[in-house]
C-alpha atoms as a PDB file:
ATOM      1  CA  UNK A   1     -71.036   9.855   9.454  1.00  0.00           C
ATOM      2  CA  UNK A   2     -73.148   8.158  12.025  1.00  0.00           C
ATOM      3  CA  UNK A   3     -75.284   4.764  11.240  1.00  0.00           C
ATOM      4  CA  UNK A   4     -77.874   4.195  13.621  1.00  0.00           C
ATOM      5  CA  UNK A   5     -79.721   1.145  13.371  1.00  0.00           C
ATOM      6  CA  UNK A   6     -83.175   1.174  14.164  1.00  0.00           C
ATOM      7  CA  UNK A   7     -85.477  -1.406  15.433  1.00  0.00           C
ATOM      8  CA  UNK A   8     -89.262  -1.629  14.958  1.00  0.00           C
ATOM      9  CA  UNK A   9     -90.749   0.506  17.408  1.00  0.00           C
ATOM     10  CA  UNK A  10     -88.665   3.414  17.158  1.00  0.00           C
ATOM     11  CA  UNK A  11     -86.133   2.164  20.068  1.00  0.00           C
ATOM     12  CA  UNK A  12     -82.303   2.732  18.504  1.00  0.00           C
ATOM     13  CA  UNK A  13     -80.422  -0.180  19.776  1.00  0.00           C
ATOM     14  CA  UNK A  14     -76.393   0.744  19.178  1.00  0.00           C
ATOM     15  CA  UNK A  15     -74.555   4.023  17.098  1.00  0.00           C
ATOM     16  CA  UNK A  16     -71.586   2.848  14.993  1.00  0.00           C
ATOM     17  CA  UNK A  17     -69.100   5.465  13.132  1.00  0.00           C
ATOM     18  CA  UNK A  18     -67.667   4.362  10.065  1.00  0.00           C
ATOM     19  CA  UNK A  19     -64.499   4.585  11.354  1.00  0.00           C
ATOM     20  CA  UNK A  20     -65.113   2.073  13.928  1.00  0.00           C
ATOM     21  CA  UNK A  21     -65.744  -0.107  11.093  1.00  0.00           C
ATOM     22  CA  UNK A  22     -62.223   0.410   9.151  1.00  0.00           C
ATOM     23  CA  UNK A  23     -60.204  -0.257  12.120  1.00  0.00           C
ATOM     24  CA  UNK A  24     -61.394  -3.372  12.675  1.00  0.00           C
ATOM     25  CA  UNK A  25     -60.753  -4.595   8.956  1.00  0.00           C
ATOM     26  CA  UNK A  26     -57.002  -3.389   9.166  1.00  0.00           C
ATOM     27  CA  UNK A  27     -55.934  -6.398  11.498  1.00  0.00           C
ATOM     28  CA  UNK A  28     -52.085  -4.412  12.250  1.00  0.00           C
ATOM     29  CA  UNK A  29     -51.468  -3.582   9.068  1.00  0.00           C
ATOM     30  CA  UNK A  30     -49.403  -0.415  10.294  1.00  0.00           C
ATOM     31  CA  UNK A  31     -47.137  -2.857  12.157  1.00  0.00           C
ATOM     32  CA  UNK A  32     -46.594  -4.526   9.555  1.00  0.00           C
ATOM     33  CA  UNK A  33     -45.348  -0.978   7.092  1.00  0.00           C
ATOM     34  CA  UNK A  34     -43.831   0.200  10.452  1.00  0.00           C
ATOM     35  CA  UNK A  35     -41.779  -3.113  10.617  1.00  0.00           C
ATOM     36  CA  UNK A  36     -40.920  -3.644   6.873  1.00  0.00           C
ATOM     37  CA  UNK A  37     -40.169   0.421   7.280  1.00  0.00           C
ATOM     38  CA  UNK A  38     -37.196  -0.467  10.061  1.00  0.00           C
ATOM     39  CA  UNK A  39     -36.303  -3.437   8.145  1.00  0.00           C
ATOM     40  CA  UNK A  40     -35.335  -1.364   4.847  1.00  0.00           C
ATOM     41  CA  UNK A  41     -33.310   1.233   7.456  1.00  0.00           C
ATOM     42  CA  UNK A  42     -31.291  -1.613   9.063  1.00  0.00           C
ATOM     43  CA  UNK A  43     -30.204  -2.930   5.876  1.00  0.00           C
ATOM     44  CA  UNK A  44     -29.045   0.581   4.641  1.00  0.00           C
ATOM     45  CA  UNK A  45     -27.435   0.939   7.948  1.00  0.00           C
ATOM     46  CA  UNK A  46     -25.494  -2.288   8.010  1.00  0.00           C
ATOM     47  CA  UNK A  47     -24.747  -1.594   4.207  1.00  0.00           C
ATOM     48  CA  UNK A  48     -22.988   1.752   5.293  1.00  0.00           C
ATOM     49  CA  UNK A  49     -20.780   0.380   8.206  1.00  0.00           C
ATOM     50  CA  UNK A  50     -19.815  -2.206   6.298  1.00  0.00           C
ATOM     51  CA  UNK A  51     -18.502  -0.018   3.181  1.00  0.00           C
ATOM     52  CA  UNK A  52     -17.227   2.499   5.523  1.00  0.00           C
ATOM     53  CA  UNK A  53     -15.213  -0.297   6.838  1.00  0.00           C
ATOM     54  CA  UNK A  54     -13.980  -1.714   3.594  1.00  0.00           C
ATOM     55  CA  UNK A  55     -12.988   1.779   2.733  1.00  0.00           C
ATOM     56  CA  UNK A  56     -10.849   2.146   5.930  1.00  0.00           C
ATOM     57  CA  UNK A  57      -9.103  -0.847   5.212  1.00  0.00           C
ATOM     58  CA  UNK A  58      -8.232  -0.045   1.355  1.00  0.00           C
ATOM     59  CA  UNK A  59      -6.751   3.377   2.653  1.00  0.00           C
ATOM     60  CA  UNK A  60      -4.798   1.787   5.344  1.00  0.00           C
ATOM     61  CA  UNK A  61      -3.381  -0.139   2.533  1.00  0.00           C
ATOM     62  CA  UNK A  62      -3.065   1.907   0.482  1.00  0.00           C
ATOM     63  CA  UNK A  63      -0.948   3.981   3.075  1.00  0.00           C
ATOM     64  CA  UNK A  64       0.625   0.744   4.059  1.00  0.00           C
ATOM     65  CA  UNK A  65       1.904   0.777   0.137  1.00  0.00           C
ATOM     66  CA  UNK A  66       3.024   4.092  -0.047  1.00  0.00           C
ATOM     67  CA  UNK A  67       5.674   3.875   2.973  1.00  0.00           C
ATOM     68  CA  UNK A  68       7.241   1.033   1.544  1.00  0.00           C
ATOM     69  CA  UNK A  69       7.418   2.886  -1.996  1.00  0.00           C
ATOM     70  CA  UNK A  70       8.828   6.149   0.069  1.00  0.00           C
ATOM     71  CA  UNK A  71      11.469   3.651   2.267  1.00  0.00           C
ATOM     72  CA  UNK A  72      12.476   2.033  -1.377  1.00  0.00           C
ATOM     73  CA  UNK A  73      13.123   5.855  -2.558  1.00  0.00           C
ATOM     74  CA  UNK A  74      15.070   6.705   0.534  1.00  0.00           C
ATOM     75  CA  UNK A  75      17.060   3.616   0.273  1.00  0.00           C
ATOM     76  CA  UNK A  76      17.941   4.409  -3.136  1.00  0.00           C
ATOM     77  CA  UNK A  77      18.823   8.038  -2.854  1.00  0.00           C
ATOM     78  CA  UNK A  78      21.491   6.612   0.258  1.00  0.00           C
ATOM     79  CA  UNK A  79      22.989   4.499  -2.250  1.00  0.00           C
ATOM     80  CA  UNK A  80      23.307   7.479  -4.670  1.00  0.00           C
ATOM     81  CA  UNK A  81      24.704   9.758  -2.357  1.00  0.00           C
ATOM     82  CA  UNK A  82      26.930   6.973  -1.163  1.00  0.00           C
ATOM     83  CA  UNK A  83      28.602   6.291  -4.598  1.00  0.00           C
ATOM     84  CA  UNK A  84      28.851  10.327  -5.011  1.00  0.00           C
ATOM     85  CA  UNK A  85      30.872  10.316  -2.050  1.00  0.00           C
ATOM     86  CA  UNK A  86      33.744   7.727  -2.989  1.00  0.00           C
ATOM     87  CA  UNK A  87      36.856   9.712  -4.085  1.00  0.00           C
ATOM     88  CA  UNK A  88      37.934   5.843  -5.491  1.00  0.00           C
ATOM     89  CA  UNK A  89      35.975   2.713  -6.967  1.00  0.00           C
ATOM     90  CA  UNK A  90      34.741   0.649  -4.353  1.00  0.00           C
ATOM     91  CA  UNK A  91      35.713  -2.795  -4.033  1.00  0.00           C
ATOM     92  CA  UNK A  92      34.013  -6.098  -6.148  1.00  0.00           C
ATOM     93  CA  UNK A  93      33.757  -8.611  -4.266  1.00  0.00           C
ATOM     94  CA  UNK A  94      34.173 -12.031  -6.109  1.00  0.00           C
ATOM     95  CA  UNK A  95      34.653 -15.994  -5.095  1.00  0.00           C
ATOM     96  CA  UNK A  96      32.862 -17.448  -1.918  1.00  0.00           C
ATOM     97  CA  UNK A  97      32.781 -14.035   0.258  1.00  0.00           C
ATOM     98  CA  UNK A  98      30.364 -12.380  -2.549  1.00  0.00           C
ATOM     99  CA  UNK A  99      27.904 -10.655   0.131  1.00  0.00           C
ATOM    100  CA  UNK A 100      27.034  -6.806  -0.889  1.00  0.00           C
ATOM    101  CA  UNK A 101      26.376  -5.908   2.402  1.00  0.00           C
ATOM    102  CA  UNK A 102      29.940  -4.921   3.028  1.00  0.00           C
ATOM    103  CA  UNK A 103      31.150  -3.837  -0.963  1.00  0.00           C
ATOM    104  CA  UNK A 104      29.772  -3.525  -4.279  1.00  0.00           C
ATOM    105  CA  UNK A 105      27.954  -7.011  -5.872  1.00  0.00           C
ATOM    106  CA  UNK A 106      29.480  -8.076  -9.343  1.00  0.00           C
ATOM    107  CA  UNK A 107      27.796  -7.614 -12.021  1.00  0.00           C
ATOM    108  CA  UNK A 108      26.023 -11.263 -12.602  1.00  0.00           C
ATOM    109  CA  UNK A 109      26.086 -12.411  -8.671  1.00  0.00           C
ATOM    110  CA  UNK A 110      22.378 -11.171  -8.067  1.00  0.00           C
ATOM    111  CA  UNK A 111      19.351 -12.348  -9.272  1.00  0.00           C
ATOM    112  CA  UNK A 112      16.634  -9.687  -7.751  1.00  0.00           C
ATOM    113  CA  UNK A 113      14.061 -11.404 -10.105  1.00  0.00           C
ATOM    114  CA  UNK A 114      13.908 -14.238  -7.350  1.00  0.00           C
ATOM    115  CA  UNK A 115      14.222 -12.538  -4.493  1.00  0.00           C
ATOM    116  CA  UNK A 116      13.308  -9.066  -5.645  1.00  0.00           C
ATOM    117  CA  UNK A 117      10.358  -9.314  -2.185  1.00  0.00           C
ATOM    118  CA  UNK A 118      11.581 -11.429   0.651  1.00  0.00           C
ATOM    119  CA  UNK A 119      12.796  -9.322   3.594  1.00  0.00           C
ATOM    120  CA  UNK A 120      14.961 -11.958   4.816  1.00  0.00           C
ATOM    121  CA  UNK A 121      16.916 -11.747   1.657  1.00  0.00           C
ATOM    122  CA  UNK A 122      17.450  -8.159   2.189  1.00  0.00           C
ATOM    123  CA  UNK A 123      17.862  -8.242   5.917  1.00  0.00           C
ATOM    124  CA  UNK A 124      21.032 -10.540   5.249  1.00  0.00           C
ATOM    125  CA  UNK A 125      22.592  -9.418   2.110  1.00  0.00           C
ATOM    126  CA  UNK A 126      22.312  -5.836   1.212  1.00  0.00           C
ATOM    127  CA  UNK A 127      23.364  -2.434   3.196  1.00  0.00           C
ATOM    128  CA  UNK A 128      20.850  -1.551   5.810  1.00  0.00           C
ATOM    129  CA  UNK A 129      19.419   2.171   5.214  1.00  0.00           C
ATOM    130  CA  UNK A 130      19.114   4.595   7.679  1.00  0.00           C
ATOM    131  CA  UNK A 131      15.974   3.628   9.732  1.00  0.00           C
ATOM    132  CA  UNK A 132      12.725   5.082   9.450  1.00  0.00           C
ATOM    133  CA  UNK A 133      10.262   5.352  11.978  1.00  0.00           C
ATOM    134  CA  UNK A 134       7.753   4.937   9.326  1.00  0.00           C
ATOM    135  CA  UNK A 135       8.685   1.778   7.938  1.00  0.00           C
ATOM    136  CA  UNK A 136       9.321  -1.806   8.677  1.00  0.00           C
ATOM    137  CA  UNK A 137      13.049  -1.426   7.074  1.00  0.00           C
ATOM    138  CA  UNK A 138      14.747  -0.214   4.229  1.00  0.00           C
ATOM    139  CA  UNK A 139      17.637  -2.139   2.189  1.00  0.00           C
ATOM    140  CA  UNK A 140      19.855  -1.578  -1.111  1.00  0.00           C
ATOM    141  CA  UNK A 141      21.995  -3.066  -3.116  1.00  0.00           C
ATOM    142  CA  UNK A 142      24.803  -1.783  -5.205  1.00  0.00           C
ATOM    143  CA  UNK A 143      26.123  -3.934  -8.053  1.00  0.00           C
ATOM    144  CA  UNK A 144      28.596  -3.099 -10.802  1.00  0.00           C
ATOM    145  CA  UNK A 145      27.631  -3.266 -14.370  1.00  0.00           C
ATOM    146  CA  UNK A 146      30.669  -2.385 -16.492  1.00  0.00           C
ATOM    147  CA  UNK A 147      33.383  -0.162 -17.008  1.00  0.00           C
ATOM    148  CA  UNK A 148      34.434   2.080 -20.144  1.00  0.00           C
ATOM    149  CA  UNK A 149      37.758   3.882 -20.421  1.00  0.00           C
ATOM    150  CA  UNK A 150      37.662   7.174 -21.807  1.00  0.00           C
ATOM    151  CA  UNK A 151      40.514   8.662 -22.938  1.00  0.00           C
ATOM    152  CA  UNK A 152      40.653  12.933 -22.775  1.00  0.00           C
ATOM    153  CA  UNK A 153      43.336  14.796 -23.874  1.00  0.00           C
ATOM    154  CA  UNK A 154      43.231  18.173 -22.135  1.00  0.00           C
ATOM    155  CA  UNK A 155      46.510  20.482 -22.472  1.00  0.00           C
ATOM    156  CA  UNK A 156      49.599  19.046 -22.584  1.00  0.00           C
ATOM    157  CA  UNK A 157      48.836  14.838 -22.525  1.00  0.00           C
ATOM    158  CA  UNK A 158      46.136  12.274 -22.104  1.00  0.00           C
ATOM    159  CA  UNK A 159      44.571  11.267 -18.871  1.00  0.00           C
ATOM    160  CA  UNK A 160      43.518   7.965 -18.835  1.00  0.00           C
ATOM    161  CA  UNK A 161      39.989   7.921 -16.692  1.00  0.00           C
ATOM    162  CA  UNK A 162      37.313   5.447 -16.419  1.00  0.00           C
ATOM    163  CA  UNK A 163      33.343   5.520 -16.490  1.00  0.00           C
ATOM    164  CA  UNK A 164      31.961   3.351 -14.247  1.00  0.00           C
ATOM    165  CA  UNK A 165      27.993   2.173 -14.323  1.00  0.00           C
ATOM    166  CA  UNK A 166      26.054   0.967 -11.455  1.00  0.00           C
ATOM    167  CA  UNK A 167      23.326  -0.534 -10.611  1.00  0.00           C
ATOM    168  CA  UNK A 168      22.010   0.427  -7.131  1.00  0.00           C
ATOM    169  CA  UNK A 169      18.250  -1.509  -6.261  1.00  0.00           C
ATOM    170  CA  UNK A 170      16.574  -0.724  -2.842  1.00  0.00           C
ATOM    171  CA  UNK A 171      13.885  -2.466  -1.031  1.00  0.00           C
ATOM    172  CA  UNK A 172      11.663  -0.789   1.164  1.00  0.00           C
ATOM    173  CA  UNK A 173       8.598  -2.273   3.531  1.00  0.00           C
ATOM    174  CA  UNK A 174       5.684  -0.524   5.150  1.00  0.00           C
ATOM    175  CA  UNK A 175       4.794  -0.165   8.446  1.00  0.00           C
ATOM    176  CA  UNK A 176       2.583  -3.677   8.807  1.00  0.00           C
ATOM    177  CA  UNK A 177       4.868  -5.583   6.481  1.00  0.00           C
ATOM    178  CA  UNK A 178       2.587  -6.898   4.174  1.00  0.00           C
ATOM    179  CA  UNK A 179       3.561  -4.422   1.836  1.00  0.00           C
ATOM    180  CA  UNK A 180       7.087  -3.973  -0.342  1.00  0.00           C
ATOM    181  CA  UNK A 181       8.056  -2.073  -2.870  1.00  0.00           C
ATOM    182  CA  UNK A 182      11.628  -2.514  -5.046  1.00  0.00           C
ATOM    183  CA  UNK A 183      13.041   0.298  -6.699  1.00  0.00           C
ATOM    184  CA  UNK A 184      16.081   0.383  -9.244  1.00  0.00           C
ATOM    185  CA  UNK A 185      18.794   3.111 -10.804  1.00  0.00           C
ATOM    186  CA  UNK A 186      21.278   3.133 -13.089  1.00  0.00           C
ATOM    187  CA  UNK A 187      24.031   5.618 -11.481  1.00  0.00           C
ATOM    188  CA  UNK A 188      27.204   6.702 -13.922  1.00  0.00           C
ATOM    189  CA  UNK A 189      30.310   7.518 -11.904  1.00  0.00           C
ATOM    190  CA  UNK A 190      33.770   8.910 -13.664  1.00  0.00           C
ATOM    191  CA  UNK A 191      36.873   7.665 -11.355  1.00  0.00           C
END
């Protein structure tokens, strides 16, 4: 729609469109929806690196957690398979040398409540697993907790045998270190 303007005498001075009219009450107005419009993107954006990067680090942990859980379980089955070997009761060692890194801990001698998580405990006292590629180390400790004689009598007289019960804990530690993870078995053994 054209607005002409006329002056007296018939002579048409200037020809404005009505859309000449609207720009020039908008003032940048789509700058402004254009910039608030970027705005709202870059905050989604940032928002969605920043979980994406949280959520990297909880599975890494997570990961982290489950190697030293696995190493702890491998430790643990060595010790079992250890004691299933031994044709004879291993020895207890008792007095000043008690140090289950070379025999079997008596039965009140370790505390794992204290040092159930520090490596260096581990490192210096208990048997050193076979390593894992996969894990910062792997430890266990055997310990005896009692004995019971059983008596059979099969054919012609008794034969005196003896249950023993262990104890076997194993440590295990992920890849980084930061994570540990204890694990614990009872394991009956007739000698």
């Amino acid at each position: 729609m054209n607005i002409i303007t006329r002056q007296p005498y018939g002579i048409v001075v200037g020809v404005v469109t009505s859309g000449e009219c609207r720009r020039s009450a908008e003032r940048g107005a789509t700058l402004f929806v254009a910039l608030m419009f970027m705005l709202i993107l870059t905050i989604f954006g940032v928002t969605a690196v920043t979980t994406s990067t949280l959520q990297e680090k909880m599975s890494a942990n997570l990961k982290d957690q489950q190697m030293a859980f696995q190493s702890a379980e491998t430790a643990l089955r060595e010790a079992e398979a250890r004691l299933g070997s031994l044709t004879e009761p291993p020895p207890v060692i008792t007095g000043a040398l008690v140090d289950g890194s070379n025999a079997v801990w008596p039965q009140t001698a370790v505390d794992l409540t204290a040092s159930s998580f520090d490596h260096q405990w581990w490192d210096d006292n208990a048997y050193t697993a076979t390593p894992d590629p996969y894990s910062k180390g792997a430890f266990y400790v055997i310990e005896e907790r009692g004995q019971v004689p059983l008596t059979n009598v099969i054919g012609i007289g008794p034969e005196r045998t003896t249950i023993y019960y262990y104890r076997v804990s194993a440590y295990g530690a992920g890849v980084t270190g930061l994570s540990s993870s204890v694990a614990q078995a009872t394991f009956v053994r007739l000698f």
